[in-house]
Protein backbone atom coordinates (compact mmCIF):
# COMPACT_ATOMS: atom_id res chain seq x y z
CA UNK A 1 0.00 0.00 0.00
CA UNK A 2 1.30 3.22 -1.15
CA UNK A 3 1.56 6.03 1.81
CA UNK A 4 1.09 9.68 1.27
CA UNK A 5 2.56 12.34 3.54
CA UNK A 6 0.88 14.92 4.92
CA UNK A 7 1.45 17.56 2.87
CA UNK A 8 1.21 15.54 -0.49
CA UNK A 9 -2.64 14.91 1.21
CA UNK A 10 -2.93 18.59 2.08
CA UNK A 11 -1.93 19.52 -1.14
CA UNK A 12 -4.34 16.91 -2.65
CA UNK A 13 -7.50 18.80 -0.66
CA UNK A 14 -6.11 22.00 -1.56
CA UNK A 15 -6.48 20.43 -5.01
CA UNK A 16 -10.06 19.56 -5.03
CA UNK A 17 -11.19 22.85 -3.48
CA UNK A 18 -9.51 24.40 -6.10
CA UNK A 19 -11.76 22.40 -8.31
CA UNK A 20 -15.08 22.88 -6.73
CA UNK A 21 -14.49 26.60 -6.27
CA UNK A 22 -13.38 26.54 -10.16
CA UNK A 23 -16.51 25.29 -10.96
CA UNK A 24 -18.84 27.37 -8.82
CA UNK A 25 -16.69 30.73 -10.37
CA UNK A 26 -17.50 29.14 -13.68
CA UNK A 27 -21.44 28.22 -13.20
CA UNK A 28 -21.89 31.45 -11.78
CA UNK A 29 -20.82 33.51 -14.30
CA UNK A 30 -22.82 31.13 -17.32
CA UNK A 31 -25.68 31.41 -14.95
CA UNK A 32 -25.76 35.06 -15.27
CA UNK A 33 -25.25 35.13 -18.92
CA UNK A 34 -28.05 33.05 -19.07
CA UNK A 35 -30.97 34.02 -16.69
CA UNK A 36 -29.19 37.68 -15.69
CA UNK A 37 -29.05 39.34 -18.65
CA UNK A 38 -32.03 40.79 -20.44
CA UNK A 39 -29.97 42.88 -23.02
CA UNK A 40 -29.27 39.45 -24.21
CA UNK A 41 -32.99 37.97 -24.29
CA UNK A 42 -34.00 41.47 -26.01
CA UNK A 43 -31.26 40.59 -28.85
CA UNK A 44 -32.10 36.83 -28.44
CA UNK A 45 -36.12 37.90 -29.31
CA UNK A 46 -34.75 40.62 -32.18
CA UNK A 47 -33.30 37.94 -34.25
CA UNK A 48 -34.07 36.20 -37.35
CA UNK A 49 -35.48 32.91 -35.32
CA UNK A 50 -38.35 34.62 -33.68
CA UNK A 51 -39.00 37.54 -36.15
CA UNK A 52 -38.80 35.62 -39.17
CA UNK A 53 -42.13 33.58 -37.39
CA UNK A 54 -43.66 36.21 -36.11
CA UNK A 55 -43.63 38.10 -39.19
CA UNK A 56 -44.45 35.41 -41.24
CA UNK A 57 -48.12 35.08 -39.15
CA UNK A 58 -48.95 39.46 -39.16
CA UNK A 59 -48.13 39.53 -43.16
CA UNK A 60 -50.56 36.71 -43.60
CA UNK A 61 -52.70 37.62 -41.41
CA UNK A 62 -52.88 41.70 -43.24
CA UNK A 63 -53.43 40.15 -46.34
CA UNK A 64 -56.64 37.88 -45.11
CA UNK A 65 -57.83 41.21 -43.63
CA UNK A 66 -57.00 42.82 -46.97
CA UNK A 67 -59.19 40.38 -48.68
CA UNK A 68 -61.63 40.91 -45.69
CA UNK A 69 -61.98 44.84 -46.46
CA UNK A 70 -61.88 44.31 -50.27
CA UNK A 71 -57.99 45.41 -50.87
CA UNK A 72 -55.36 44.35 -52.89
CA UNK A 73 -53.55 42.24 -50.45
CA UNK A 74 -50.16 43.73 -51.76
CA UNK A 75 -51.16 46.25 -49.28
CA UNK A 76 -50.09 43.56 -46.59
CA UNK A 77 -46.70 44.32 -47.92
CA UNK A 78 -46.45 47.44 -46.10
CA UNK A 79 -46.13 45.46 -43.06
CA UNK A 80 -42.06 44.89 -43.31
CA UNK A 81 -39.94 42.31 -41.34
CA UNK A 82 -37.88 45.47 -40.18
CA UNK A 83 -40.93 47.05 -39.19
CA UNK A 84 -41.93 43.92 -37.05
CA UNK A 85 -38.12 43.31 -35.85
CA UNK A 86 -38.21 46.88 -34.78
CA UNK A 87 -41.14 46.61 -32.93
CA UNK A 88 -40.26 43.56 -30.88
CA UNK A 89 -37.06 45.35 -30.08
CA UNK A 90 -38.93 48.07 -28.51
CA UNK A 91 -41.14 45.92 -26.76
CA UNK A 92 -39.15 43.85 -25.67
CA UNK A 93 -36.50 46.13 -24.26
CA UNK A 94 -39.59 48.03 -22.67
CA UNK A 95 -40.77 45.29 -20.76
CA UNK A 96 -37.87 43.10 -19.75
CA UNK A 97 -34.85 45.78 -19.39
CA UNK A 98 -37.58 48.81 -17.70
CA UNK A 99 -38.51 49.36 -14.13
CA UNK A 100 -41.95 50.33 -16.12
CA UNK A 101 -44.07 47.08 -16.02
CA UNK A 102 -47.08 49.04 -17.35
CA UNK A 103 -45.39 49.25 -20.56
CA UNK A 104 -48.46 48.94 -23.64
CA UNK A 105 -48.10 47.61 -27.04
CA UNK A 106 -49.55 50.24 -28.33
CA UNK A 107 -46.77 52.81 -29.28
CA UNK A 108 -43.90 49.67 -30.50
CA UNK A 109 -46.87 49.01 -32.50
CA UNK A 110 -47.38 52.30 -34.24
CA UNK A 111 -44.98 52.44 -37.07
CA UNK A 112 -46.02 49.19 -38.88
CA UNK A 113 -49.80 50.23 -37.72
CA UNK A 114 -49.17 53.71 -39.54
CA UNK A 115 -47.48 52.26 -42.72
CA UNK A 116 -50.35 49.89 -43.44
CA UNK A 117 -52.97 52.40 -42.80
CA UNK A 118 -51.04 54.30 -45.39
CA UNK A 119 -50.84 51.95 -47.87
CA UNK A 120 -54.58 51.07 -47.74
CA UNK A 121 -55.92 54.72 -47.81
CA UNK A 122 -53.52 54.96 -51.32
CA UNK A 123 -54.87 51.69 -52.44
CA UNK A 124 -58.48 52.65 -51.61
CA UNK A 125 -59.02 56.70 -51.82
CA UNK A 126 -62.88 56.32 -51.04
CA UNK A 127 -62.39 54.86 -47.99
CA UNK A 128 -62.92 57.15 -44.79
CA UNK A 129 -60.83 57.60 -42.07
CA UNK A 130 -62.95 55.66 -39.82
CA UNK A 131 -62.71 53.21 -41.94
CA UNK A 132 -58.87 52.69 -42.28
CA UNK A 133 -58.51 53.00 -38.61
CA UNK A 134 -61.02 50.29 -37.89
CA UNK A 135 -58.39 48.62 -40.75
CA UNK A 136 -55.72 49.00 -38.68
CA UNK A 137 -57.00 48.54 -35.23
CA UNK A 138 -58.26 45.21 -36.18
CA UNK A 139 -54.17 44.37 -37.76
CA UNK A 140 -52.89 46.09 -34.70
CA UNK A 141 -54.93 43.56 -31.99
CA UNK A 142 -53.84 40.94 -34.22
CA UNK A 143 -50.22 41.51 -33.87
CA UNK A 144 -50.23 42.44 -30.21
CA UNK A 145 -51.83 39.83 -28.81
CA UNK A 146 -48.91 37.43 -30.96
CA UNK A 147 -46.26 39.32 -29.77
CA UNK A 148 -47.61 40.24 -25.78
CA UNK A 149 -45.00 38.80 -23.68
CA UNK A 150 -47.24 37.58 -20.36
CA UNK A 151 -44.09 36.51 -18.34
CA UNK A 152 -42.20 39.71 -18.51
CA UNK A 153 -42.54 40.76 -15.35
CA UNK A 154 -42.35 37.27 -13.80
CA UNK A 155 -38.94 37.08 -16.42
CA UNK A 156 -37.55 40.23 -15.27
CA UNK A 157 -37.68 39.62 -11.49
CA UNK A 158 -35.57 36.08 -12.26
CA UNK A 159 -33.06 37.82 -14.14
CA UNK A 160 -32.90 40.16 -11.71
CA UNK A 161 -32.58 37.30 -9.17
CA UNK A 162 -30.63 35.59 -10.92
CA UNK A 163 -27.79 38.57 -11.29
CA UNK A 164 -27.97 38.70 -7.99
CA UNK A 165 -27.18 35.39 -7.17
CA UNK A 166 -24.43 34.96 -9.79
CA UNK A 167 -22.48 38.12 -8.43
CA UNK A 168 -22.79 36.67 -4.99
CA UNK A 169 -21.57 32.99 -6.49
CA UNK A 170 -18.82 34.63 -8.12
CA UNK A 171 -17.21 36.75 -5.18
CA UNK A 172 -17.37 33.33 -2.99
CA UNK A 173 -16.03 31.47 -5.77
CA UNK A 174 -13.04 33.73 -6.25
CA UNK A 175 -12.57 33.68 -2.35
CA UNK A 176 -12.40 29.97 -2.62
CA UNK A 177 -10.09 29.88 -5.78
CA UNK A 178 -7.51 32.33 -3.76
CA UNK A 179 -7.85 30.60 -0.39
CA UNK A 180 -7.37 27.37 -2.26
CA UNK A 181 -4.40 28.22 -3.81
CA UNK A 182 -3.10 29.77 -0.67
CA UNK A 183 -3.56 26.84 1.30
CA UNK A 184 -1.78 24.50 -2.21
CA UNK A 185 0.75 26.85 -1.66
CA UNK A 186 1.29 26.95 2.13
CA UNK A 187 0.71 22.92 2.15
CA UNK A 188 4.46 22.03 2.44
CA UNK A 189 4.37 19.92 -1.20
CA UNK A 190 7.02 19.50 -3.70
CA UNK A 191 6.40 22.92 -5.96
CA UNK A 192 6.39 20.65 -8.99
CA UNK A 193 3.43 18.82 -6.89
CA UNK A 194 1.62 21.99 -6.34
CA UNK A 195 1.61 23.16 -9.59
CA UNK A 196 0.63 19.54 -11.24
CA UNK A 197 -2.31 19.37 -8.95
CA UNK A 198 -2.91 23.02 -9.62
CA UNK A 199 -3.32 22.46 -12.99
CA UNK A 200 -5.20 19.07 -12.67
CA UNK A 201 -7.89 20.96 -10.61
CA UNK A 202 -8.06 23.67 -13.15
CA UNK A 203 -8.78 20.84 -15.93
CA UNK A 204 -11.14 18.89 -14.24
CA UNK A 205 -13.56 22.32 -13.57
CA UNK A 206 -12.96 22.29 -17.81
CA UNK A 207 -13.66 18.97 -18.18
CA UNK A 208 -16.90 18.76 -16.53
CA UNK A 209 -18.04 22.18 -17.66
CA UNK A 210 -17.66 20.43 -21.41
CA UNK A 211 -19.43 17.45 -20.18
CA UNK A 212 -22.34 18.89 -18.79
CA UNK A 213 -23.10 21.25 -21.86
CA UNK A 214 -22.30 18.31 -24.09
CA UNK A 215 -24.95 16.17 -22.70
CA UNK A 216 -28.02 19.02 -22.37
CA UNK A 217 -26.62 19.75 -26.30
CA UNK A 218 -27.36 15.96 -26.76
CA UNK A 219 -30.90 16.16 -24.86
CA UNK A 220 -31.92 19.66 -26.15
CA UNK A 221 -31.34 18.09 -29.60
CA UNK A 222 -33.34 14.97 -28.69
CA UNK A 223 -36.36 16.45 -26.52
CA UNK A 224 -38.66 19.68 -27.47
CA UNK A 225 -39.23 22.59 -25.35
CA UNK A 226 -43.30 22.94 -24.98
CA UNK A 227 -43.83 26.96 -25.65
CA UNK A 228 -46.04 28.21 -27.95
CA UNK A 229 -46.24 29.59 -30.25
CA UNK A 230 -43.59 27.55 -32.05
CA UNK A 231 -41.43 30.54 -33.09
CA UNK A 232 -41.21 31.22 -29.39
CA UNK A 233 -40.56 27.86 -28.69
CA UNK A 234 -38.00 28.22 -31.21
CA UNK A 235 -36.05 31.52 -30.13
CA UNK A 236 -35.67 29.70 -26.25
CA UNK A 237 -34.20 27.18 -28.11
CA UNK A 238 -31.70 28.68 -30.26
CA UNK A 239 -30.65 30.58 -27.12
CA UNK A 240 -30.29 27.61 -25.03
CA UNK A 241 -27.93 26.16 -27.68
CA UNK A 242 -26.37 29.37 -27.75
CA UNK A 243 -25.63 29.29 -24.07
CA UNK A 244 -24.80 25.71 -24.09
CA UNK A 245 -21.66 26.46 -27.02
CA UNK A 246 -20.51 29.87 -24.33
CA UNK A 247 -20.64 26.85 -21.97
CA UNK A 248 -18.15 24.59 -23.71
CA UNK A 249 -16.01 27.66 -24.84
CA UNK A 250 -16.24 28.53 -21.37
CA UNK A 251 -14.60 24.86 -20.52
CA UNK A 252 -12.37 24.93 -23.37
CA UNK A 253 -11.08 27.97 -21.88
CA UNK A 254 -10.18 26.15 -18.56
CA UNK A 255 -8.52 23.50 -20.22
CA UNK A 256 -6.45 25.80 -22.00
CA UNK A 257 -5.58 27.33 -18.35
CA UNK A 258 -5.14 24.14 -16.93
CA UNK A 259 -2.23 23.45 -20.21
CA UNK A 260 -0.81 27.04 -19.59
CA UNK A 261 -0.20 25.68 -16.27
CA UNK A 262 1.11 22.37 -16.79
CA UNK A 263 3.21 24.35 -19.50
CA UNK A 264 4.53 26.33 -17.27
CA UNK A 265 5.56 23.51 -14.69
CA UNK A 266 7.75 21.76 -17.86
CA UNK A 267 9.08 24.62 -18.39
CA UNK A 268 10.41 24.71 -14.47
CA UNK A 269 11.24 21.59 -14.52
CA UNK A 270 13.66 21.95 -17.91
CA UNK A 271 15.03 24.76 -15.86
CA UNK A 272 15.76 22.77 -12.66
C-alpha cells in the first residue's frame, strides 16, 4: 500500500477545493449570462429565429384582412420584417430591461400600424378615415396579442434574481479559488506537486463544464421545449444552444488554463 505524507494529502484537498471553487466561479458567471441578462434575451427575441415567425403570421394575417376589407392584399406588404423586428425590439426592451411594467403595445406598435394604414388609404381613396382606422386597429390587436409577452414581469424579477445570485456565487467562488491556492501553496508539497495538482484541478472544472453542456446539447437536440407559439418555442431554443456552445467555450477555456499551467511547470522543470 502506497503512503502519502501529509502535505502531499494537504496539497491533494487544496487540489479539489480548487476544483469545486473553479466550478462554482464558472457556473456562476454562465448562470448570469443566461438568466441575468435581459440585453441578451432582447437581442435573443430581435433575431431572425423569432421575427422571421412572427412576421411570417402578421403579413398573412394583413393580407386575409386585406381580402376581408376588399384590398389588394399587396397592401399587406407594407407590413415589413424590419418594421416587425423593430417593434419587438422596442417591446421587448420596454418590458424586460424597464422598471416600467405598465409598458403597452400600443406605441412599438405604431410604425407598422401607420405604414399599413397608409398603404390602404392609397390603395383605396374612397375609404374614410374611420374606416382605415377600424383597418388598422383590427391588424394592430392581431399583432399584439402574438407578440404580448405575459411573463415579462415574472422574467424580469428572475433575471434580476438571478444577477444577484451569480455576483454573490462569483465573489465566494473567487474567495475559494484564492484561499485554495493559498492553502496549495502553504501545504508544504514538492512545488512541482503543487503546480501539477494546480493544474489538474483547473482541468477537471474544464472537463466537466464540457461534459455537462455536451450532454443538455445531446438532450436539447433529442427532446422539445413545450412553448407556444412555435417561433417562441423556437427563439428559447436557439438561445439555449447558444448558451450551451458559451458553456463549452467557457470549458475549453479552462482546459487551455489548466495546459498554460502544466506548461509552465515543464518549463520549471527543464530549468531545474
Amino acid at each position: 500500500m502506497i503512503k502519502i505524507n501529509k502535505h502531499d494529502r494537504r496539497a491533494c484537498c487544496s487540489a479539489f477545493l480548487l476544483f469545486v471553487f473553479t466550478g462554482v466561479l464558472t457556473l456562476s458567471v454562465l448562470v448570469g449570462a443566461l438568466f441575468g441578462n435581459p440585453a441578451r434575451m432582447v437581442r435573443s427575441l430581435g433575431g431572425d429565429t423569432y421575427v422571421d415567425g412572427l412576421y411570417t403570421e402578421v403579413h398573412q394575417y394583413a393580407a386575409d384582412l386585406c381580402l376581408e376589407y376588399g384590398l389588394d392584399t399587396a397592401v399587406a406588404d407594407a407590413v415589413t420584417k424590419d418594421g416587425v423586428r423593430t417593434a419587438v425590439q422596442t417591446y421587448a426592451g420596454v418590458m424586460l430591461k424597464s422598471k416600467d411594467r405598465s409598458a403597452k403595445l400600443a406605441p412599438a406598435l405604431q410604425e407598422v400600424r401607420t405604414a399599413l394604414e397608409t398603404a390602404a388609404a392609397k390603395a383605396a381613396p374612397g375609404a374614410t378615415t374611420a374606416q382605415v382606422q377600424d383597418f388598422g386597429k383590427a391588424f394592430a390587436d392581431y399583432m399584439a396579442g402574438r407578440m404580448a409577452l405575459v411573463f415579462a414581469a415574472d422574467l424580469q424579477s428572475f433575471a434580476n434574481l438571478s444577477m444577484r445570485a451569480s455576483v454573490a456565487g462569483g465573489v465566494i467562488a473567487c474567495c475559494g479559488v484564492a484561499l485554495a491556492v493559498w492553502l496549495l501553496r502553504r501545504s508544504g508539497a514538492a512545488k512541482r506537486l503543487q503546480r501539477l495538482l494546480a493544474a489538474d484541478g483547473i482541468c477537471a472544472a474544464g472537463l466537466v463544464t464540457v461534459l455537462c453542456a455536451v450532454i443538455m446539447l445531446v438532450l436539447l437536440h433529442q427532446k422539445n421545449l413545450y412553448i407556444f407559439p412555435a417561433y417562441l418555442c423556437a427563439a428559447a431554443t436557439r438561445y439555449m444552444i447558444d448558451w450551451l456552445y458559451m458553456c463549452l467555450g467557457a470549458g475549453g477555456l479552462l482546459l487551455a488554463i489548466s495546459g498554460i499551467v502544466a506548461f509552465a511547470r515543464k518549463g520549471k522543470n527543464c530549468k531545474g
